[in-house]
PDB file of N, CA and C in Angstrom:
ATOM      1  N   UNK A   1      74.969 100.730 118.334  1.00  0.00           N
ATOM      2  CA  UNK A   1      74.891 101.916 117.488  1.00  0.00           C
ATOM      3  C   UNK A   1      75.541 103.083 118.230  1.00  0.00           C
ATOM      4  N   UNK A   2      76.394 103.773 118.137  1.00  0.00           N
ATOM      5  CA  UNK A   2      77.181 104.897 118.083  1.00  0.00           C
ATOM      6  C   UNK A   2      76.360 105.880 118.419  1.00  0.00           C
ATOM      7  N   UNK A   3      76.380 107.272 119.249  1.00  0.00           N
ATOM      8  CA  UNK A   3      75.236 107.860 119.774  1.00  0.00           C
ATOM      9  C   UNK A   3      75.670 109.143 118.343  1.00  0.00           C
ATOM     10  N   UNK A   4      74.735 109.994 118.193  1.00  0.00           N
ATOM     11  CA  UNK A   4      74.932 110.914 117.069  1.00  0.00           C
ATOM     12  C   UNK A   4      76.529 111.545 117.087  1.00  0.00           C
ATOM     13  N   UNK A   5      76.927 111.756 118.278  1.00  0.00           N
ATOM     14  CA  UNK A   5      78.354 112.816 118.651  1.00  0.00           C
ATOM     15  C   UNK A   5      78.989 111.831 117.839  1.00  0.00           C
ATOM     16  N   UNK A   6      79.140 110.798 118.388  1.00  0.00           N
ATOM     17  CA  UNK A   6      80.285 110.118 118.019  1.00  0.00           C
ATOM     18  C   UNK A   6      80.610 109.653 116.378  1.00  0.00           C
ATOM     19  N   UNK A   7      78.955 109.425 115.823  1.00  0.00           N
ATOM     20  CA  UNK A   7      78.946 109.321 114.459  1.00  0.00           C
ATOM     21  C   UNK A   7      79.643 110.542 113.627  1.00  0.00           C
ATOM     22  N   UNK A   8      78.990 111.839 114.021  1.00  0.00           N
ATOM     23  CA  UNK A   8      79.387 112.970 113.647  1.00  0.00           C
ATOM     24  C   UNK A   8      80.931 112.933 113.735  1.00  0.00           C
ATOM     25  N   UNK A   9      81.636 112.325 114.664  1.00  0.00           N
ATOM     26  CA  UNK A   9      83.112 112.576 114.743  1.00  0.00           C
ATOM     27  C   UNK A   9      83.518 111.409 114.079  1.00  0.00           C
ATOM     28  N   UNK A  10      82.915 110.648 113.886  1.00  0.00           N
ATOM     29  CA  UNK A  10      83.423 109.552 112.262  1.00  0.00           C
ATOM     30  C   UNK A  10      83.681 109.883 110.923  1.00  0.00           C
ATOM     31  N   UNK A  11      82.333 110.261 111.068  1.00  0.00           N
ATOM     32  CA  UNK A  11      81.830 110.615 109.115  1.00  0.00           C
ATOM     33  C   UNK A  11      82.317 112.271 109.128  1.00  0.00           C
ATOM     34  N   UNK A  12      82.860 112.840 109.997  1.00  0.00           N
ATOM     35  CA  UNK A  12      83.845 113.885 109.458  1.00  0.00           C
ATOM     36  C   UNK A  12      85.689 113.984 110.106  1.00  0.00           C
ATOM     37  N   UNK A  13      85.915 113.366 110.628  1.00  0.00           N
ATOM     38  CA  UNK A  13      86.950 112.611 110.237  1.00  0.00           C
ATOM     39  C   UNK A  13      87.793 112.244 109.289  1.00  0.00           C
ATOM     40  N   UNK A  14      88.919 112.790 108.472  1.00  0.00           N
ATOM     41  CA  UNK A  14      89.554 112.464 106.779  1.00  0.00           C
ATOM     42  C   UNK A  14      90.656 111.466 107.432  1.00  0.00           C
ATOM     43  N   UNK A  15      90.230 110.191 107.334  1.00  0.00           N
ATOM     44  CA  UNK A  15      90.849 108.845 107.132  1.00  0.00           C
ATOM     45  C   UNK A  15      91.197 108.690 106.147  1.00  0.00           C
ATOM     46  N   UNK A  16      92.199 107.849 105.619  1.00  0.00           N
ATOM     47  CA  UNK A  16      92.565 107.684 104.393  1.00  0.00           C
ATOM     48  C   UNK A  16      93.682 106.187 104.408  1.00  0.00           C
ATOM     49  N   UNK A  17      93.430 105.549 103.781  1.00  0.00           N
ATOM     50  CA  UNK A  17      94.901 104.567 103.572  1.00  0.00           C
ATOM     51  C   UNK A  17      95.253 104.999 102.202  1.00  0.00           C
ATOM     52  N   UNK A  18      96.588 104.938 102.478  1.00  0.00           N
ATOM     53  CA  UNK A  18      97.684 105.471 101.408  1.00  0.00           C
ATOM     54  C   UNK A  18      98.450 104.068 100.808  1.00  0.00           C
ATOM     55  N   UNK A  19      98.945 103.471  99.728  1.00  0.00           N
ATOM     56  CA  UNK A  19      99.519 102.924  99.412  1.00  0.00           C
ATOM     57  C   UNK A  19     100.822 103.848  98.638  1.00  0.00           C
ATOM     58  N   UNK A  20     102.220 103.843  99.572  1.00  0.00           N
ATOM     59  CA  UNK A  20     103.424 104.669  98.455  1.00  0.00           C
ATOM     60  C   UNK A  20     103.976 103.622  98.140  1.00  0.00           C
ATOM     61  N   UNK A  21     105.046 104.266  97.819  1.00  0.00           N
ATOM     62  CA  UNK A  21     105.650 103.987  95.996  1.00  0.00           C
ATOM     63  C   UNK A  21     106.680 102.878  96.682  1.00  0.00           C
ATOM     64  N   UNK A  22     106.801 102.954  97.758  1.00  0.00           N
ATOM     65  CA  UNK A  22     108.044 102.093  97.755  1.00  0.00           C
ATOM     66  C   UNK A  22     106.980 100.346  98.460  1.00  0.00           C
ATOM     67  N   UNK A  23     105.347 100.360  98.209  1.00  0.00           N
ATOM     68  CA  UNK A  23     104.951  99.386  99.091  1.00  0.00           C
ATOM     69  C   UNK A  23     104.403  99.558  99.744  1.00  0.00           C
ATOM     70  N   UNK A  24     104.744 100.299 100.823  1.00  0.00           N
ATOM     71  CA  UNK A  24     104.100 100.075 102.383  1.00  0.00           C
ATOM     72  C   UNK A  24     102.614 101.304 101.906  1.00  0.00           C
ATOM     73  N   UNK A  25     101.728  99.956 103.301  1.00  0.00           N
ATOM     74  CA  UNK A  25     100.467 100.672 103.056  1.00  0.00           C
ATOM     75  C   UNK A  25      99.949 101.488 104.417  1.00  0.00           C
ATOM     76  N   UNK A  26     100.119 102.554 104.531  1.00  0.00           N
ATOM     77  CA  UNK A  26      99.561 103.187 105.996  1.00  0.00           C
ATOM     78  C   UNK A  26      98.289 103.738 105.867  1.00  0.00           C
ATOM     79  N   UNK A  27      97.820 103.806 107.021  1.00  0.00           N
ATOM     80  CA  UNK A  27      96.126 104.750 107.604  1.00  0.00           C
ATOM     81  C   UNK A  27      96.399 105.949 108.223  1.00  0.00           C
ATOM     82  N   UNK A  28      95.641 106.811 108.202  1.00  0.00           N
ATOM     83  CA  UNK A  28      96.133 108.312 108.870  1.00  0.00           C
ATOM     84  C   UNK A  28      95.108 108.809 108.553  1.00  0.00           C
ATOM     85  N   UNK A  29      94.950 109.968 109.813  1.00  0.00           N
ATOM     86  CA  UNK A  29      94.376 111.402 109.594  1.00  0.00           C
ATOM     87  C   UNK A  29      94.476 112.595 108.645  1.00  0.00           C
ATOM     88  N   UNK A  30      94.273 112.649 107.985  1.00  0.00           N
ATOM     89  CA  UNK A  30      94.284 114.388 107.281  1.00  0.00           C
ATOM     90  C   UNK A  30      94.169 115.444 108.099  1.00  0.00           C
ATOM     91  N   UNK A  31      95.321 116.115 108.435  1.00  0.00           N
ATOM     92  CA  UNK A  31      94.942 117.192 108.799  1.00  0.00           C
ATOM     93  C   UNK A  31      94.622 118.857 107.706  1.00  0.00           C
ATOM     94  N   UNK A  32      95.561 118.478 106.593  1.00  0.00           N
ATOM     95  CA  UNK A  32      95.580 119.436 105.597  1.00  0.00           C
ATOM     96  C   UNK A  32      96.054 118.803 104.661  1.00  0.00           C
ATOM     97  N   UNK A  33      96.205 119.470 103.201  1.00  0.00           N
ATOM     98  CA  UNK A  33      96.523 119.347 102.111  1.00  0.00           C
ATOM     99  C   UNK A  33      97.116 120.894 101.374  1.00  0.00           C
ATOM    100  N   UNK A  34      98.118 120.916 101.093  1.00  0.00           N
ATOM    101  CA  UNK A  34      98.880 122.138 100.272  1.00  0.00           C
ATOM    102  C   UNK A  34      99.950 121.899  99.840  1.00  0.00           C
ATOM    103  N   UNK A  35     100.230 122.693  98.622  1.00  0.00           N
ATOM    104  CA  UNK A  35     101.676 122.682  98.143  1.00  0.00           C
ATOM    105  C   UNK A  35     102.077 121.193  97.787  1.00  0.00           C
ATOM    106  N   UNK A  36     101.300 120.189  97.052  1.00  0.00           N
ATOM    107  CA  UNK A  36     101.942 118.797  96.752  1.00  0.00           C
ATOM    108  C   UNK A  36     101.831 118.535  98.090  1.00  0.00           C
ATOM    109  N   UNK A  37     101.378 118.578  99.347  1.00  0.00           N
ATOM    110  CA  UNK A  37     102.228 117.660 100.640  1.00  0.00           C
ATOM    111  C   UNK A  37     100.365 117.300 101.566  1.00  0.00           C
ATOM    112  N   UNK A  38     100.694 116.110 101.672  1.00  0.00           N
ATOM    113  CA  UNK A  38      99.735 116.065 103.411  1.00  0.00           C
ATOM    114  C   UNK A  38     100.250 115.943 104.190  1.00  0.00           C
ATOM    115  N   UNK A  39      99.487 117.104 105.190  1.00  0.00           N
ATOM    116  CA  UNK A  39     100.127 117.022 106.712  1.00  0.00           C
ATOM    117  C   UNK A  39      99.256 115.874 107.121  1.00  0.00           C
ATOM    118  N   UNK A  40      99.923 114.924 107.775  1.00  0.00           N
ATOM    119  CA  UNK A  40      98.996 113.744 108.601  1.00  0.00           C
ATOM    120  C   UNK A  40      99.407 113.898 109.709  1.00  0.00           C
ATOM    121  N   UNK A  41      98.637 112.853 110.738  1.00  0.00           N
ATOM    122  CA  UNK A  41      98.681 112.804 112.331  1.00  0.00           C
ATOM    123  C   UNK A  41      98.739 111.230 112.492  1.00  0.00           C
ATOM    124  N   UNK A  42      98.956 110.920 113.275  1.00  0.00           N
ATOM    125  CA  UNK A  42      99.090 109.575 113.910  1.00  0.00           C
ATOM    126  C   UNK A  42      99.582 108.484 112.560  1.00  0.00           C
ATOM    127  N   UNK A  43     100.126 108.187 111.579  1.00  0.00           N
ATOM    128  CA  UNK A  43     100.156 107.362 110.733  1.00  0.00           C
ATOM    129  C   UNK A  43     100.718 106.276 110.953  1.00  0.00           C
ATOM    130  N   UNK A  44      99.782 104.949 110.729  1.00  0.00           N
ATOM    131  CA  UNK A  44     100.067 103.769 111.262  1.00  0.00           C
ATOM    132  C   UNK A  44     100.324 102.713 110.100  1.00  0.00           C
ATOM    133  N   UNK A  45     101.176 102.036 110.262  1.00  0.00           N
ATOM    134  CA  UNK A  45     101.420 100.924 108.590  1.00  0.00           C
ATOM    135  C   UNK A  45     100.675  99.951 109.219  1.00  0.00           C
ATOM    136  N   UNK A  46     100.165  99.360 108.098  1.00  0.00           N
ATOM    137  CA  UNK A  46      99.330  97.945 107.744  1.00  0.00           C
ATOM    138  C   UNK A  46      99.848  97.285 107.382  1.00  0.00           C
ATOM    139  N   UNK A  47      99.525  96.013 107.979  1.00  0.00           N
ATOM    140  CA  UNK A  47      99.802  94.491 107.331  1.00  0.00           C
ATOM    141  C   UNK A  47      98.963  93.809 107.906  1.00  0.00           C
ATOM    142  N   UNK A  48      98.694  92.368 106.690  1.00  0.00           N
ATOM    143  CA  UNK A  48      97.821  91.488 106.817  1.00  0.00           C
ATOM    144  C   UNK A  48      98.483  90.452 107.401  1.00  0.00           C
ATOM    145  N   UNK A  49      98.071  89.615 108.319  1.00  0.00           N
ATOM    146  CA  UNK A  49      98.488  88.291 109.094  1.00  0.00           C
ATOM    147  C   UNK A  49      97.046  87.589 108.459  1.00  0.00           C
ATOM    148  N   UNK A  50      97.138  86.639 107.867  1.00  0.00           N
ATOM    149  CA  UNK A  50      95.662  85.406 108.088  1.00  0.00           C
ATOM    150  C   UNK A  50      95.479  84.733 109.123  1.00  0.00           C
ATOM    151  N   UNK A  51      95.880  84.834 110.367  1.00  0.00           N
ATOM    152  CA  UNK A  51      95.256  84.558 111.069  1.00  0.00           C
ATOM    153  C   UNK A  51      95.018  85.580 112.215  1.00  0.00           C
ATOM    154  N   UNK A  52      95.022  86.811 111.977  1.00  0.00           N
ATOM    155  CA  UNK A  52      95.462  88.046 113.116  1.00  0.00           C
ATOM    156  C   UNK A  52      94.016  89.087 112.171  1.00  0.00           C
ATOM    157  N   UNK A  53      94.159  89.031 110.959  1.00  0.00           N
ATOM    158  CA  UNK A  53      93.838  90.223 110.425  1.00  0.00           C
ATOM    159  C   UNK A  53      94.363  91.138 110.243  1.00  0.00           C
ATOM    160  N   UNK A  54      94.245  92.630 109.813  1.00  0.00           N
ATOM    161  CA  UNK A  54      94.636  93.951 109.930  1.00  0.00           C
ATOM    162  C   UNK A  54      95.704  94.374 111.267  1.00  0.00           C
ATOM    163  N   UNK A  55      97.302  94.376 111.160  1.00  0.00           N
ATOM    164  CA  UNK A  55      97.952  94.731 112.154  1.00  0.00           C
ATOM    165  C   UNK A  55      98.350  96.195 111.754  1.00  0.00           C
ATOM    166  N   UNK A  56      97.700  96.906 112.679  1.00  0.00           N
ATOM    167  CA  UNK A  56      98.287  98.532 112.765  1.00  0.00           C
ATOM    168  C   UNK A  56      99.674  98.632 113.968  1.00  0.00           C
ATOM    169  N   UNK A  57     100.658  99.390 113.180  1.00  0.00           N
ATOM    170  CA  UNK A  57     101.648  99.775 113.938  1.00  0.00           C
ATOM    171  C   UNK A  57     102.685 101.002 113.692  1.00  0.00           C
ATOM    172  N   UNK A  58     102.903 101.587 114.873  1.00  0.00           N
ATOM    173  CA  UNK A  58     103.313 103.759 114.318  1.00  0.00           C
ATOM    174  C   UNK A  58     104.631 102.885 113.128  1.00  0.00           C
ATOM    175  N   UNK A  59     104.126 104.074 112.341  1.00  0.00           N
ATOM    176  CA  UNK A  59     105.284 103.913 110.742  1.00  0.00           C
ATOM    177  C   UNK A  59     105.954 104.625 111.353  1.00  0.00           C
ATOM    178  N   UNK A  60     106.043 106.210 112.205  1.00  0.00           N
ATOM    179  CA  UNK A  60     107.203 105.947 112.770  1.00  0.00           C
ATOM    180  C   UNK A  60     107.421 106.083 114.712  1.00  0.00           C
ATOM    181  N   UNK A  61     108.640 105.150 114.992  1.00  0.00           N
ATOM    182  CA  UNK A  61     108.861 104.679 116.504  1.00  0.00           C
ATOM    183  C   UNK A  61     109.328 105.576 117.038  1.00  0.00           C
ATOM    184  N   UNK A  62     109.985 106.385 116.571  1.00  0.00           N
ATOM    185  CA  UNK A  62     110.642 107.504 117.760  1.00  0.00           C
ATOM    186  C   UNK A  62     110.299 108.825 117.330  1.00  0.00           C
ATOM    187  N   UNK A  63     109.198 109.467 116.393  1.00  0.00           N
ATOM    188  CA  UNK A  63     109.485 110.893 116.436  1.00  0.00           C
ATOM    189  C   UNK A  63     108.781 111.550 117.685  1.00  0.00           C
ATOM    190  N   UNK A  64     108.711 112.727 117.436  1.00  0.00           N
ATOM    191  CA  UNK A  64     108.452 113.897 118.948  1.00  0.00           C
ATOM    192  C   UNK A  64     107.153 113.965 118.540  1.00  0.00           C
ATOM    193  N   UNK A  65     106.890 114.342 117.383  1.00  0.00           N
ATOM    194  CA  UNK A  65     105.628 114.709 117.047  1.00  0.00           C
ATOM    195  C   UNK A  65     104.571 113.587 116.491  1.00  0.00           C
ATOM    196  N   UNK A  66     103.164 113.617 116.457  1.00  0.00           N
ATOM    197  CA  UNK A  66     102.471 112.904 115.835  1.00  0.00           C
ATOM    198  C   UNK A  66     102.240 113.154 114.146  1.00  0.00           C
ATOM    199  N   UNK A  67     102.248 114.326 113.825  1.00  0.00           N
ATOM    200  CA  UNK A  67     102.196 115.171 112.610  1.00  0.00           C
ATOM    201  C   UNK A  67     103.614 114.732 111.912  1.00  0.00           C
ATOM    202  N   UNK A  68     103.446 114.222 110.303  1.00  0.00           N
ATOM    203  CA  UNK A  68     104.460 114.498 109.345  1.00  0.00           C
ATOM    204  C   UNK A  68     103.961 115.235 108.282  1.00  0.00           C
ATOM    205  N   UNK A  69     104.891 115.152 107.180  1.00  0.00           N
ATOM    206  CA  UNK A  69     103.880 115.361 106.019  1.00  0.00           C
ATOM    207  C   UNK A  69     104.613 114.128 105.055  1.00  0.00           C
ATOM    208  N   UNK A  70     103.751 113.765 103.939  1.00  0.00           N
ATOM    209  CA  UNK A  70     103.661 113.120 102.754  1.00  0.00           C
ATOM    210  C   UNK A  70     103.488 114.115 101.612  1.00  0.00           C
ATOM    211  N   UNK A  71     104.381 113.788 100.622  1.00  0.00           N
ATOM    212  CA  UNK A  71     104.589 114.485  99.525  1.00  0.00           C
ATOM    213  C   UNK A  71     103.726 113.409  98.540  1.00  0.00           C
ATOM    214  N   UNK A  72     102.606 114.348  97.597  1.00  0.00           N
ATOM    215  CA  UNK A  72     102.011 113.671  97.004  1.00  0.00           C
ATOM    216  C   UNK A  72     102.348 112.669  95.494  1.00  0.00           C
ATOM    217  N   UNK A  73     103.982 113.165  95.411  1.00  0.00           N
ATOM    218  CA  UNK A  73     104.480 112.055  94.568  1.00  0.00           C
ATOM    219  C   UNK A  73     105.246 110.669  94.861  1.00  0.00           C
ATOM    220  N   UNK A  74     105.221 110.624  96.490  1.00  0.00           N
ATOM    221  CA  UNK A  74     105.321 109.319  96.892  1.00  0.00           C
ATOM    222  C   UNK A  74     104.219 108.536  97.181  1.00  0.00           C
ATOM    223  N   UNK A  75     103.240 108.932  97.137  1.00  0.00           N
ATOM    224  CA  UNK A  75     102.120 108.300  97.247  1.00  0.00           C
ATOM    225  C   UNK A  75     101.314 107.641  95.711  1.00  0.00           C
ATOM    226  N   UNK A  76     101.064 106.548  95.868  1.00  0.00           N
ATOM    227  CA  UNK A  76     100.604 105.259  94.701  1.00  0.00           C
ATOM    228  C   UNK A  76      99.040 105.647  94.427  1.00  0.00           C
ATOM    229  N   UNK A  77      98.517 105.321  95.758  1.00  0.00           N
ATOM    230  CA  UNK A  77      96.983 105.294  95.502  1.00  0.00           C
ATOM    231  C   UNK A  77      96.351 105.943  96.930  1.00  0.00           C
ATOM    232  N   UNK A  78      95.415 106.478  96.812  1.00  0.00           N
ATOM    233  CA  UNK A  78      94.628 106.716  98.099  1.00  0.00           C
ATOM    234  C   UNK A  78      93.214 106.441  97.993  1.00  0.00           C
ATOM    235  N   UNK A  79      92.885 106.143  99.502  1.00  0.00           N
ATOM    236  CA  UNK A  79      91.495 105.827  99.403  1.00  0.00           C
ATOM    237  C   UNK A  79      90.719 106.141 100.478  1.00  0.00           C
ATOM    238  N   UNK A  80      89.464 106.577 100.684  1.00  0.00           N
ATOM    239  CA  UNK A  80      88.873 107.062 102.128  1.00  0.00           C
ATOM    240  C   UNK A  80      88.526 105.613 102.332  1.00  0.00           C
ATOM    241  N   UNK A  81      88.425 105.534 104.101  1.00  0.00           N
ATOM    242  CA  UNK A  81      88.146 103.980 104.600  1.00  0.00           C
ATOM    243  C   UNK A  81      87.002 104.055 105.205  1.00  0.00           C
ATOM    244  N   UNK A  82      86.252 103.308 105.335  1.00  0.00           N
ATOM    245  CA  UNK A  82      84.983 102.518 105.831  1.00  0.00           C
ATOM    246  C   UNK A  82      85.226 103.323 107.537  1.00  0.00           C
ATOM    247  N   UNK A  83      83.836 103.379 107.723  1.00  0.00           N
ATOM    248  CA  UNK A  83      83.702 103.825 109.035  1.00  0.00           C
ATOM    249  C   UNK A  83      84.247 102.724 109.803  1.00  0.00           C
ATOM    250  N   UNK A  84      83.664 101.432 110.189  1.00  0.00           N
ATOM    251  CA  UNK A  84      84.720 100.372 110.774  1.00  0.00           C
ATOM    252  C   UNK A  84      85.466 100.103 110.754  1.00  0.00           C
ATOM    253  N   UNK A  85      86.614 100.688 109.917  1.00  0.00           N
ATOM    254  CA  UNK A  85      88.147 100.885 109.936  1.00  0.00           C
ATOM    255  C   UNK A  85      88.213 102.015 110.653  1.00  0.00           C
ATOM    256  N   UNK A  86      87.799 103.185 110.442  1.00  0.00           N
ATOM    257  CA  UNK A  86      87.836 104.261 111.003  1.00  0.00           C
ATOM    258  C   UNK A  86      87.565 104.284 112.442  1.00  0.00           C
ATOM    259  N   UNK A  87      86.841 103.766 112.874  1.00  0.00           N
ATOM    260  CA  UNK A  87      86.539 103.325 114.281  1.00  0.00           C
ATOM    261  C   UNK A  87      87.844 102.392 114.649  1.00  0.00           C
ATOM    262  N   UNK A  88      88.243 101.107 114.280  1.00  0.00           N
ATOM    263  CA  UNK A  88      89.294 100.389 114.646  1.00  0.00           C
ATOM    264  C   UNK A  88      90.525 101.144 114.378  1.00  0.00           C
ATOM    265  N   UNK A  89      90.955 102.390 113.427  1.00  0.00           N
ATOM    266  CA  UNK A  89      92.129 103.458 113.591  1.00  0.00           C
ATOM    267  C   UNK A  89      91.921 104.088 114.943  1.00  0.00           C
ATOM    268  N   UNK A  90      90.979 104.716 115.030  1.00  0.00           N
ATOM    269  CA  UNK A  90      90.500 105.933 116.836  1.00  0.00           C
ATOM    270  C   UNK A  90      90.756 105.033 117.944  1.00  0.00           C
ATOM    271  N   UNK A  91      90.151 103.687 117.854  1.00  0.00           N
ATOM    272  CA  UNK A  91      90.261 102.520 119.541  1.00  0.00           C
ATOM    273  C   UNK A  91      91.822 102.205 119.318  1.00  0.00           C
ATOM    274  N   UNK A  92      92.237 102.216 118.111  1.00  0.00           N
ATOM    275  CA  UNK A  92      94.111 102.065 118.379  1.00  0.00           C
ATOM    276  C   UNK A  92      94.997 102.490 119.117  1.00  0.00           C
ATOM    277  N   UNK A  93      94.591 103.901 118.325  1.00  0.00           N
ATOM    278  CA  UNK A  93      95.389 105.298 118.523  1.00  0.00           C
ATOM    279  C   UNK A  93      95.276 105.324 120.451  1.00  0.00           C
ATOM    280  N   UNK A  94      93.658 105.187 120.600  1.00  0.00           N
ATOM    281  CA  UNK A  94      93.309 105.230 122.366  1.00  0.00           C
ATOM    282  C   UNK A  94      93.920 104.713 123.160  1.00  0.00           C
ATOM    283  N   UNK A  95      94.131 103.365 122.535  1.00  0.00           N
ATOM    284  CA  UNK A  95      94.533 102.254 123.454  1.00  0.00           C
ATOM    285  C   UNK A  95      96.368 102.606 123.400  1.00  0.00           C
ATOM    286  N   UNK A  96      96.835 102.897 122.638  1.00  0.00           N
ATOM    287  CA  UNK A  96      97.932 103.861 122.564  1.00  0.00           C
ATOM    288  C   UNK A  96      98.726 104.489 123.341  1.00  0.00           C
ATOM    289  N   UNK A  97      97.859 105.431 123.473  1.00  0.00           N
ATOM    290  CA  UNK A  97      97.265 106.887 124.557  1.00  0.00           C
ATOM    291  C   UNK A  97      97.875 106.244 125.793  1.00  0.00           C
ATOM    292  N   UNK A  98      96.523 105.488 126.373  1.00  0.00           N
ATOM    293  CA  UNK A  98      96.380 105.051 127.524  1.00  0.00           C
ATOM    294  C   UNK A  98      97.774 104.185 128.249  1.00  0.00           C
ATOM    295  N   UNK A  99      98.526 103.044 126.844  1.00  0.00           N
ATOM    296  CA  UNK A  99      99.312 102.218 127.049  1.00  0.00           C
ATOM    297  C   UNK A  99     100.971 103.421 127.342  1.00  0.00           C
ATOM    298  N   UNK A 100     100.864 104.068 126.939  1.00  0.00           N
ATOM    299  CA  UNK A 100     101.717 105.073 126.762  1.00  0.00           C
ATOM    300  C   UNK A 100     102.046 106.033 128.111  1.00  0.00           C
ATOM    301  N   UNK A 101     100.802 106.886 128.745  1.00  0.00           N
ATOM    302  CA  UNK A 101     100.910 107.117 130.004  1.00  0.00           C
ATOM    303  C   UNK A 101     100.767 106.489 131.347  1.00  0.00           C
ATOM    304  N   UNK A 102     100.391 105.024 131.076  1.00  0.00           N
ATOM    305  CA  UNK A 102     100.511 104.181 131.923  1.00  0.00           C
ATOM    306  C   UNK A 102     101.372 103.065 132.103  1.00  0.00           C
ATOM    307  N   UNK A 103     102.211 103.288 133.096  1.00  0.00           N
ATOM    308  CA  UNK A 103     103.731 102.162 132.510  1.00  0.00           C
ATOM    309  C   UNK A 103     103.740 100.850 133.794  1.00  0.00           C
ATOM    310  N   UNK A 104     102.795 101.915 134.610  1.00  0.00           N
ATOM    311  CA  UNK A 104     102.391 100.770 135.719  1.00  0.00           C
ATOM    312  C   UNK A 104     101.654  99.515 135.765  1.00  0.00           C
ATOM    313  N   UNK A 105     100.700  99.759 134.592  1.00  0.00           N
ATOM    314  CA  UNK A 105      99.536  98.877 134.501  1.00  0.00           C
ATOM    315  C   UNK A 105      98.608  99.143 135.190  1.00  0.00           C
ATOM    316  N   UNK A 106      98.661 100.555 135.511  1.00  0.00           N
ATOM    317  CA  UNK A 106      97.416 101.104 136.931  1.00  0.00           C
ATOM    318  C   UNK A 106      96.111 101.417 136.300  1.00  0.00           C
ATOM    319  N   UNK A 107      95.923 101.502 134.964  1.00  0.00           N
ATOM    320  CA  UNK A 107      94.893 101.842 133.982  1.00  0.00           C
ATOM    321  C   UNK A 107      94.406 100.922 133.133  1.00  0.00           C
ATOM    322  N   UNK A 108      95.174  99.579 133.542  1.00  0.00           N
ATOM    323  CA  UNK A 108      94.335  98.325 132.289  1.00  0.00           C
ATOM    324  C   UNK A 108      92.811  98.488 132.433  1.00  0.00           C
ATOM    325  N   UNK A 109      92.036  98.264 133.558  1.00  0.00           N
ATOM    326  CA  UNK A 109      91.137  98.214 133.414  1.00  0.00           C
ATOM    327  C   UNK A 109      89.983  99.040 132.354  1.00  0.00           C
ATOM    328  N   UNK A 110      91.171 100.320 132.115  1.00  0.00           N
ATOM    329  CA  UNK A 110      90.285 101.613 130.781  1.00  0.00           C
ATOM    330  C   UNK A 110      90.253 100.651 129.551  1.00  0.00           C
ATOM    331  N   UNK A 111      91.265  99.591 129.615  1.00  0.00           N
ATOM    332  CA  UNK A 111      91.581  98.860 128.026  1.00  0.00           C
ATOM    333  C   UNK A 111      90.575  97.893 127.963  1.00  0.00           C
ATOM    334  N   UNK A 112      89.904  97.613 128.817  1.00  0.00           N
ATOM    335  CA  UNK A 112      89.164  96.659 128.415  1.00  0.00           C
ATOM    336  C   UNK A 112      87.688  97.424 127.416  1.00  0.00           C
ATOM    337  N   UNK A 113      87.333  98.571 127.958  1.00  0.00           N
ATOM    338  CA  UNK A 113      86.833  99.507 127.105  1.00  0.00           C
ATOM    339  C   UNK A 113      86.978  99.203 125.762  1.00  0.00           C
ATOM    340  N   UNK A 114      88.106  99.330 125.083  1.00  0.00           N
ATOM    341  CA  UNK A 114      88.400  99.821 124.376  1.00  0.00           C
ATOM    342  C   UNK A 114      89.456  98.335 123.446  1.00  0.00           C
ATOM    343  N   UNK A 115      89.351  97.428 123.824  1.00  0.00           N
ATOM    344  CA  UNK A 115      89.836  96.013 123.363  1.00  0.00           C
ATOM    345  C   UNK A 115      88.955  96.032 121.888  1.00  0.00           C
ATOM    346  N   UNK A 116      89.966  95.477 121.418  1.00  0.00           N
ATOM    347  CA  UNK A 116      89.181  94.601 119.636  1.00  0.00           C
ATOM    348  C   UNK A 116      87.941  93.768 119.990  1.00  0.00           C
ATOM    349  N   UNK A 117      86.790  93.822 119.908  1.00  0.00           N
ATOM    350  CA  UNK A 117      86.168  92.909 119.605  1.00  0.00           C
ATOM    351  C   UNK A 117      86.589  92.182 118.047  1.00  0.00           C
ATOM    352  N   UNK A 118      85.981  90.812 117.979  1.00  0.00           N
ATOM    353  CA  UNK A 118      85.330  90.703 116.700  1.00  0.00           C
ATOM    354  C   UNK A 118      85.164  91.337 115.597  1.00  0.00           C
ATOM    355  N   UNK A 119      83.821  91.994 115.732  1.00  0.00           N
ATOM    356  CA  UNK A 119      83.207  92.792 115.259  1.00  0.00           C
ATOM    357  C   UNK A 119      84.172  93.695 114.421  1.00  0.00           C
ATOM    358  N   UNK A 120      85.240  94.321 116.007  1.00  0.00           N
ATOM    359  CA  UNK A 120      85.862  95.550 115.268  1.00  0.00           C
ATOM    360  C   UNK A 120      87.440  95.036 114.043  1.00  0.00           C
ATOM    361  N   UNK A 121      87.255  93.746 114.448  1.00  0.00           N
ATOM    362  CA  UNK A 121      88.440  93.477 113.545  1.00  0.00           C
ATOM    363  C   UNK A 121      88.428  93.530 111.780  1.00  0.00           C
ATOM    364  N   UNK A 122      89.359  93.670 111.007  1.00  0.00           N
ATOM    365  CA  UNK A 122      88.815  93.549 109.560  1.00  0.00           C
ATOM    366  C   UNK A 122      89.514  92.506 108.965  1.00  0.00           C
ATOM    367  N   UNK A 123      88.388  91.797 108.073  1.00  0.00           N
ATOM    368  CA  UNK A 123      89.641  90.170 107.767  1.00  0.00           C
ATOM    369  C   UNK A 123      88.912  90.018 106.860  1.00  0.00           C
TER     370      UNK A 123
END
């Protein structure tokens, strides 16, 4: 069980998977909403493997920033996600983080922290 902080930083949290128009289905942060557009943060596309489950990976590979925006007429459907998605988006993003400023491998040991269980997978 999750200690209160951390719940609190779940259940207010604006997760969302987006399905747009051209297909692809991504997960992301809300940071705002105005003018037709969401600003998001970290947005990661989905796909299903049957034997992998849920593969998250950055929709996009090279920008500077984590922040885009989405214009709300490319977008199909939206939906808020389950706290256990929401939790398996945050240990992503971390493991991310970590894989990102560490090129040595001098920090695996933080990943084991923070590895998929089971549990955290969705299938």
């Amino acid at each position: 069980m999750p200690s209160q902080d951390l719940q609190d930083i779940i259940d207010t949290t604006d997760i969302r998977e987006f399905k747009l128009m051209d297909g692809t289905t991504i997960i992301t942060e809300i940071v705002d909403r105005t003018d037709g557009k969401f600003l998001v943060s970290d947005p990661m596309q989905l796909t299903m493997d049957i034997d992998k489950g849920m593969i998250m990976f950055p929709w996009f590979f090279s920008a500077e920033e984590n922040m885009c925006e989405i214009r709300e007429h490319q977008i199909l459907a939206s939906a808020n996600v389950h706290n256990s998605v929401k939790v398996t988006y945050m240990k992503h993003l971390l493991k991310m983080s970590v894989l990102e400023v560490d090129d040595n491998g001098e920090n695996e040991f933080l990943l084991d922290d923070i590895r998929m269980s089971d549990s955290d997978s969705i299938h």
